[in-house]
C-alpha atoms as a PDB file:
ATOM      1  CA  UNK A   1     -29.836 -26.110  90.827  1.00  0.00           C
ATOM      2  CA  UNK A   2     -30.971 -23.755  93.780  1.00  0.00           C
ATOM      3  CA  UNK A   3     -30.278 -20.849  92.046  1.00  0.00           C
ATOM      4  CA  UNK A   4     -32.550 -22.181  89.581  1.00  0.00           C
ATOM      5  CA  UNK A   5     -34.889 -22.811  91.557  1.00  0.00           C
ATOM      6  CA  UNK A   6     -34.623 -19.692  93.354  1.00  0.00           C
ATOM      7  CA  UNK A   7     -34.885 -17.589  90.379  1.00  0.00           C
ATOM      8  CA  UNK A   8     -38.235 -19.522  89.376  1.00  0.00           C
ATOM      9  CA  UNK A   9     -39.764 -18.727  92.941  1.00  0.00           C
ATOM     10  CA  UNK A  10     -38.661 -14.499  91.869  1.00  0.00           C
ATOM     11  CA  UNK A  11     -39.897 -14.941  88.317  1.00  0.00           C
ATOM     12  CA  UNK A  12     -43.467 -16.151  89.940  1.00  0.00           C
ATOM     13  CA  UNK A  13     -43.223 -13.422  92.484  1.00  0.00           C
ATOM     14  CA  UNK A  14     -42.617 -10.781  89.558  1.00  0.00           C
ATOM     15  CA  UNK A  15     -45.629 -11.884  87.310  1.00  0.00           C
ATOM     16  CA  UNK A  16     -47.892 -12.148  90.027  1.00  0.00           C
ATOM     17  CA  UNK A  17     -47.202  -8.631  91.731  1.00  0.00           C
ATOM     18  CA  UNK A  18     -48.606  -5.195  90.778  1.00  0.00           C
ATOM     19  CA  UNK A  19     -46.254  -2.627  88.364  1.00  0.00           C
ATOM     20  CA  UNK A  20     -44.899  -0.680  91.793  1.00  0.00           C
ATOM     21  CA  UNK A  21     -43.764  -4.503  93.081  1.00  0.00           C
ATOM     22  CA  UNK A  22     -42.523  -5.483  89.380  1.00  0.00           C
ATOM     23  CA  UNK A  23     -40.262  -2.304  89.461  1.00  0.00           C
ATOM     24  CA  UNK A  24     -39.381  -3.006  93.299  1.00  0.00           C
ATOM     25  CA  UNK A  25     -38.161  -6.641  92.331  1.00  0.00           C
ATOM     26  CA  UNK A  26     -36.136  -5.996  89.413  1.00  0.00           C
ATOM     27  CA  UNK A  27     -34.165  -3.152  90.730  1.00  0.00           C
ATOM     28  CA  UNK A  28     -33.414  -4.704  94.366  1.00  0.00           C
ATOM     29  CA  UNK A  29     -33.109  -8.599  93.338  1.00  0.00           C
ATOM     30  CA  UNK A  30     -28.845  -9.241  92.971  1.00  0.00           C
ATOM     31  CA  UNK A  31     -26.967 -11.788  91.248  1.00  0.00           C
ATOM     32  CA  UNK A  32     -29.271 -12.656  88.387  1.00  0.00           C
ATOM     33  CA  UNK A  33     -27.629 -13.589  85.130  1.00  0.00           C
ATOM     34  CA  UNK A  34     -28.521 -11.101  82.120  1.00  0.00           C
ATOM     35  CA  UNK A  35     -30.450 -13.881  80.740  1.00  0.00           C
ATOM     36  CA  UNK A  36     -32.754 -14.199  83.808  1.00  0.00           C
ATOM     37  CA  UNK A  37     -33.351 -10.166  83.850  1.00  0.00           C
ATOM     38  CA  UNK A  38     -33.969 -10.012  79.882  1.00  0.00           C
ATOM     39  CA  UNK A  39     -36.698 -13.094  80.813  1.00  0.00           C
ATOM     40  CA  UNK A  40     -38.283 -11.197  84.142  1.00  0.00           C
ATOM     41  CA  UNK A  41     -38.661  -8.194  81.171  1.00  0.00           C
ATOM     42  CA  UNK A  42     -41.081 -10.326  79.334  1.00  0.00           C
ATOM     43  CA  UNK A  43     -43.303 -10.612  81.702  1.00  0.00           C
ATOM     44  CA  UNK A  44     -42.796  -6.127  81.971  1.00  0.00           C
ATOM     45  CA  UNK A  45     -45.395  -4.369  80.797  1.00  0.00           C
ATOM     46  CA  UNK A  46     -44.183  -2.421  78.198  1.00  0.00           C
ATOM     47  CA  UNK A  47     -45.778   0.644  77.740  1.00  0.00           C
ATOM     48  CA  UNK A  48     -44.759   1.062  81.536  1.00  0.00           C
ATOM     49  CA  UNK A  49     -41.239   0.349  80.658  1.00  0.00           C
ATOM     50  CA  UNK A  50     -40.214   3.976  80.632  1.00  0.00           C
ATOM     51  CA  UNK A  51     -41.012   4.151  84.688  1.00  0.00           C
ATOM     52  CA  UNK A  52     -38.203   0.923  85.392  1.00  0.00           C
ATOM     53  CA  UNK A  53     -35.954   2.846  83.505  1.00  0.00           C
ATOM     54  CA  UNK A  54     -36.492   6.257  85.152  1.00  0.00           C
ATOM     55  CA  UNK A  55     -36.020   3.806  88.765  1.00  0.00           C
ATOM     56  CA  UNK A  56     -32.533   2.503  87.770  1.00  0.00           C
ATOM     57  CA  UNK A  57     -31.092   5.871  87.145  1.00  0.00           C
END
């Protein structure tokens, strides 16, 4: 349940915060399920989606 609840207070950090911040979040936050990364990438921009791919490399 804290994990939940931690991964809302990330997911309302991520949709509130700028592109740089979105990018900054999603490639330094650990331990999220593949389910909770595929739902912070709905809230990605996506024509912006080729510069969080060029940060993960």
């Amino acid at each position: 349940m804290e994990d939940m609840q931690n991964f809302e207070h990330i997911k309302e950090r991520f949709i509130s915060a700028d592109l740089d911040d979105k990018i900054n979040i999603y490639t330094t936050v650990q331990g999220l399920s593949v389910e909770q990364y595929k739902e912070l990438l709905r809230y990605f921009p996506l024509k912006h989606l080729w510069k969080l791919e060029k940060a993960m490399i």
